[in-house]
C-alpha atoms as a PDB file:
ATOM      1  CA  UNK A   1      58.634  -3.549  30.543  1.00  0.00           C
ATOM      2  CA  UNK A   2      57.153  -4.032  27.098  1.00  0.00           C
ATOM      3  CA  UNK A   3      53.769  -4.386  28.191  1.00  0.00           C
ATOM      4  CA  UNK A   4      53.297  -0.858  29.017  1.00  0.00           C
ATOM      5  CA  UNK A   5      53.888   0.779  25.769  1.00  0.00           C
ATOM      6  CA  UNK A   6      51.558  -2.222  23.667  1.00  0.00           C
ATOM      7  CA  UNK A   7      48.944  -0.858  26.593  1.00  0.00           C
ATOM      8  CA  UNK A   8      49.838   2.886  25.466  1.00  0.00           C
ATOM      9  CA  UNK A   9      49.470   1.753  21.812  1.00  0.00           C
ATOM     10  CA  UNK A  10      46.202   0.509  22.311  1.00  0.00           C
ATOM     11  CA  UNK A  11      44.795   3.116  23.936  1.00  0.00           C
ATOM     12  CA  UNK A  12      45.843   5.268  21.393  1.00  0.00           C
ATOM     13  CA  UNK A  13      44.591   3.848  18.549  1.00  0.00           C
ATOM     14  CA  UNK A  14      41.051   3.600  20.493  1.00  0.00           C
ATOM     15  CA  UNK A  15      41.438   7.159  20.358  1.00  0.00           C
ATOM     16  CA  UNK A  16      41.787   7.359  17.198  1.00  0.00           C
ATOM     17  CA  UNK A  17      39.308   5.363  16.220  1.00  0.00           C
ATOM     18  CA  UNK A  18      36.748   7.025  18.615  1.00  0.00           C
ATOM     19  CA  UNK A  19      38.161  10.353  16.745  1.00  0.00           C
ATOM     20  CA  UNK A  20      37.394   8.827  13.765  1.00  0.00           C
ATOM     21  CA  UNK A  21      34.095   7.472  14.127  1.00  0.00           C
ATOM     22  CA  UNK A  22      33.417  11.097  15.469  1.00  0.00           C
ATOM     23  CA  UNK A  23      34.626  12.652  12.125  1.00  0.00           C
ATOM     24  CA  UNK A  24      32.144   9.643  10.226  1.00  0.00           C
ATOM     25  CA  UNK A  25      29.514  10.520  11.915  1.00  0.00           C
ATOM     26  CA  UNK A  26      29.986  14.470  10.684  1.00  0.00           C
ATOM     27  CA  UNK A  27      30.632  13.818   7.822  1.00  0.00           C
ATOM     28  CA  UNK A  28      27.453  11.603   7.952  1.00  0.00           C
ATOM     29  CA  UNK A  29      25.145  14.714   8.931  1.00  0.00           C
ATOM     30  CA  UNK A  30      26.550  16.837   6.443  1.00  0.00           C
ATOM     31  CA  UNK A  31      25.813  14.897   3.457  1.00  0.00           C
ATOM     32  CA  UNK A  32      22.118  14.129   5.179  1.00  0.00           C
ATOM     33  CA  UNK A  33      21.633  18.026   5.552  1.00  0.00           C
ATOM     34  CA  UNK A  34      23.158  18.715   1.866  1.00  0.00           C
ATOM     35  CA  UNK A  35      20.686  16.365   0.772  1.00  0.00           C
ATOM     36  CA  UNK A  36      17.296  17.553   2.493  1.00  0.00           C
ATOM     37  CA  UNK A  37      19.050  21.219   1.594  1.00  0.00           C
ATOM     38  CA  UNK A  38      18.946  20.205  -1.969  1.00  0.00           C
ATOM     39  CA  UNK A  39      15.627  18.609  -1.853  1.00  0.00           C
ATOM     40  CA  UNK A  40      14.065  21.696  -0.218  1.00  0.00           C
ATOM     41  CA  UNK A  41      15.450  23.707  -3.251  1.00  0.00           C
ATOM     42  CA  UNK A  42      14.075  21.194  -5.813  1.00  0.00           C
ATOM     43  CA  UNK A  43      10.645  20.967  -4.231  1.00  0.00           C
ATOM     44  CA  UNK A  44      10.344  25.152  -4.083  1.00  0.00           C
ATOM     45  CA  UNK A  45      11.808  25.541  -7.735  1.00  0.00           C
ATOM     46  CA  UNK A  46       9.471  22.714  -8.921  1.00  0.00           C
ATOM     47  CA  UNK A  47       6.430  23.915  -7.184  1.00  0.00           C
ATOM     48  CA  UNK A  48       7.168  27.783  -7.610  1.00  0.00           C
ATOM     49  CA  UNK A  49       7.148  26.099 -11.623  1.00  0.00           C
ATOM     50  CA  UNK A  50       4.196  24.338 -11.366  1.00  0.00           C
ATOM     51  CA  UNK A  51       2.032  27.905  -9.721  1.00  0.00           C
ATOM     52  CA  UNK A  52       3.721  29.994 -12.462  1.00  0.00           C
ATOM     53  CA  UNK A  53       2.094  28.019 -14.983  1.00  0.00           C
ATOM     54  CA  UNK A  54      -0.789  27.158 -13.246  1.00  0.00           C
ATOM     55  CA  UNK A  55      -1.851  30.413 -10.760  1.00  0.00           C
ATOM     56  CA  UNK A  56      -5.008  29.097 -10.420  1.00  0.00           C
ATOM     57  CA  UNK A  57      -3.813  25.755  -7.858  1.00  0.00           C
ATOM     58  CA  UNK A  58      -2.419  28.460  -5.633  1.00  0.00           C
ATOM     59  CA  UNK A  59      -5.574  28.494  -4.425  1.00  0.00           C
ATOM     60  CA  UNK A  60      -6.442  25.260  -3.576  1.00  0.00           C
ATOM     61  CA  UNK A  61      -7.028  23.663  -0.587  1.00  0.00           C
ATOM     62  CA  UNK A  62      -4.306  20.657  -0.022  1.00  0.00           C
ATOM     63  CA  UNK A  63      -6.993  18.079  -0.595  1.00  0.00           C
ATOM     64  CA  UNK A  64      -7.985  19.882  -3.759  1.00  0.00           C
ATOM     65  CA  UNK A  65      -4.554  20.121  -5.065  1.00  0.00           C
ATOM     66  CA  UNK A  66      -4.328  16.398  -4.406  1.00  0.00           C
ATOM     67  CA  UNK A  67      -7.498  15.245  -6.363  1.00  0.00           C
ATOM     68  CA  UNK A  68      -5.915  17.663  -8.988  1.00  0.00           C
ATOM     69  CA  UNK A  69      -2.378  15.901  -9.106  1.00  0.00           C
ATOM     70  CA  UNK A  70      -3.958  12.338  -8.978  1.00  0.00           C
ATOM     71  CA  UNK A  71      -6.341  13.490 -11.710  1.00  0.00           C
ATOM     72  CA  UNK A  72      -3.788  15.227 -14.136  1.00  0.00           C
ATOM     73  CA  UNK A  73      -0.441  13.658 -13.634  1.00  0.00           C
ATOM     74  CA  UNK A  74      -0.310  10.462 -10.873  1.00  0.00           C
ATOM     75  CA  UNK A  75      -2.192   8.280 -13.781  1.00  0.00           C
ATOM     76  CA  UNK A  76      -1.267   5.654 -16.610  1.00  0.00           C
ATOM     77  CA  UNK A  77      -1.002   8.915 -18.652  1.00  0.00           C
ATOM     78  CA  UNK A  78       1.365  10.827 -16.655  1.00  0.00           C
ATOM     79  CA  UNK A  79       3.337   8.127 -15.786  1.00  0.00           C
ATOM     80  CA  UNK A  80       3.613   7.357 -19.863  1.00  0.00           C
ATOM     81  CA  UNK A  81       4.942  10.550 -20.462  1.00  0.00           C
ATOM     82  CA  UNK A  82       7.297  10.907 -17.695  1.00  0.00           C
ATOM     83  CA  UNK A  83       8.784   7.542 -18.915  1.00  0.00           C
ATOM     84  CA  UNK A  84       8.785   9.141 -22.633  1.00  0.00           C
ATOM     85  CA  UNK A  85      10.902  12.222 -20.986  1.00  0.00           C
ATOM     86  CA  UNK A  86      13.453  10.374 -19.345  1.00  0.00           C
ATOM     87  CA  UNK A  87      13.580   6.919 -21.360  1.00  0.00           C
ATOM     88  CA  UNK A  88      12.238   4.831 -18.995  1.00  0.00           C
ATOM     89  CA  UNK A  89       9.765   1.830 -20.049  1.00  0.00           C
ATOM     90  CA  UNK A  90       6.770   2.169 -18.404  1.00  0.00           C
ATOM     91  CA  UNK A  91       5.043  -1.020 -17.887  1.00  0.00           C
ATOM     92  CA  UNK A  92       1.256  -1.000 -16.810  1.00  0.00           C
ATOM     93  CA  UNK A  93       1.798  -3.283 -14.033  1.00  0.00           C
ATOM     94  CA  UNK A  94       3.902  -0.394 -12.837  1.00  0.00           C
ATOM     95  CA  UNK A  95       3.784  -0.364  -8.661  1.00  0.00           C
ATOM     96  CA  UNK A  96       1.195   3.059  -8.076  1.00  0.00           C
ATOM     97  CA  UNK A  97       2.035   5.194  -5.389  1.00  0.00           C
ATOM     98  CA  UNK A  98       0.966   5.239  -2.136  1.00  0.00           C
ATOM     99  CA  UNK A  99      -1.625   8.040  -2.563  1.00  0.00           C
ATOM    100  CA  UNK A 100      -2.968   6.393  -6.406  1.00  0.00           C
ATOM    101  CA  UNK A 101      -6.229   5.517  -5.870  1.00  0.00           C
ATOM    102  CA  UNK A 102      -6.690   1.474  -7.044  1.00  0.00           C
ATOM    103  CA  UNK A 103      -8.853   2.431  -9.657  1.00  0.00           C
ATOM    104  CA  UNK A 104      -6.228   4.403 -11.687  1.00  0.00           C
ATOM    105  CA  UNK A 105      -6.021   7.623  -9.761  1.00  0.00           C
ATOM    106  CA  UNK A 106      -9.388   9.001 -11.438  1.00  0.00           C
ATOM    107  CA  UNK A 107     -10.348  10.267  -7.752  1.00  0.00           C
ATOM    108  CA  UNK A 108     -13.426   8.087  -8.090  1.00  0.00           C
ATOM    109  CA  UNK A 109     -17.112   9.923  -8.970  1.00  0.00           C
ATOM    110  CA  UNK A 110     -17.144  13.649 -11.102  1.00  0.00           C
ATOM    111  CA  UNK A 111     -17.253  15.422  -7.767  1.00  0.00           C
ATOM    112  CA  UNK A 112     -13.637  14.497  -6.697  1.00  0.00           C
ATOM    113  CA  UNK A 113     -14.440  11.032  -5.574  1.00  0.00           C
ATOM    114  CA  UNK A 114     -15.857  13.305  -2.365  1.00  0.00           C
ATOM    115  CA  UNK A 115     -18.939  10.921  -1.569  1.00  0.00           C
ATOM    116  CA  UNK A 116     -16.467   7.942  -1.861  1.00  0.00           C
ATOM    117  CA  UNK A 117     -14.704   9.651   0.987  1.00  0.00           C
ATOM    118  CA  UNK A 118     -17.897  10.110   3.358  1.00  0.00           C
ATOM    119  CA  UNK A 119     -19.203   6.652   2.292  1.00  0.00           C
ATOM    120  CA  UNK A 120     -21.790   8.101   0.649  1.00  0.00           C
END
C-alpha cells in the first residue's frame, strides 16, 4: 500500500528536477547571449571610436590594420599605459598575446615585417 505513493513521489520529484534542469539550462543561454550581446556592443562602440579618431584605418586591409595595432598599441608601450589607466602593474615578463610577434610586436623589418612573412 505505501509503496505506491513513495513510487508517485519519486517520479515527481524527477519531474521536477528534469523541469528544473530545463529552466538551468535557459537561464544558462540567456546569460551566454546577454554576454556575446554586450560584447558585440562594446566591440562596435570601441571600434566605431577608434575610426572616428582615426578615419584613415577604415581603409585598411585586415592585415594592415593588424601590423598597425601590433605596431601602435599590442607593445611594451601600450601595454604600460593601459596598466597606467586602470592601475594595473605591468611587469615586462608580462604573457604577449597570441598575435605579439616574439620580438616585441615591432612587425619585424620597416615594410611591415612583409618579407618576414614570404621568407624573404
Amino acid at each position: 500500500m505505501t509503496r505506491k505513493p513513495i513510487e508517485e513521489k519519486i517520479e515527481s520529484l524527477k519531474t521536477e528536477i528534469q523541469q528544473l534542469e530545463n529552466h538551468r539550462k535557459q537561464l544558462v543561454q540567456q546569460q551566454k547571449e546577454q554576454e556575446r550581446k554586450a560584447r558585440t556592443k562594446r566591440l562596435c562602440k570601441r571600434a566605431g571610436l577608434l575610426e572616428s579618431l582615426l578615419p584613415e584605418t577604415i581603409t585598411l586591409t585586415d592585415e594592415q590594420f593588424d601590423i598597425f595595432l601590433k605596431r601602435t598599441i599590442a607593445n611594451d608601450y601600450g601595454r604600460g599605459k593601459l596598466a597606467e589607466i586602470t592601475g594595473h602593474t605591468s611587469s615586462p615578463s608580462a604573457p604577449k598575446t597570441a598575435h605579439t610577434p616574439p620580438n616585441g610586436g615591432t612587425g619585424g623589418k620597416a615594410d611591415g615585417g612583409e618579407n618576414e612573412r614570404r621568407g624573404g
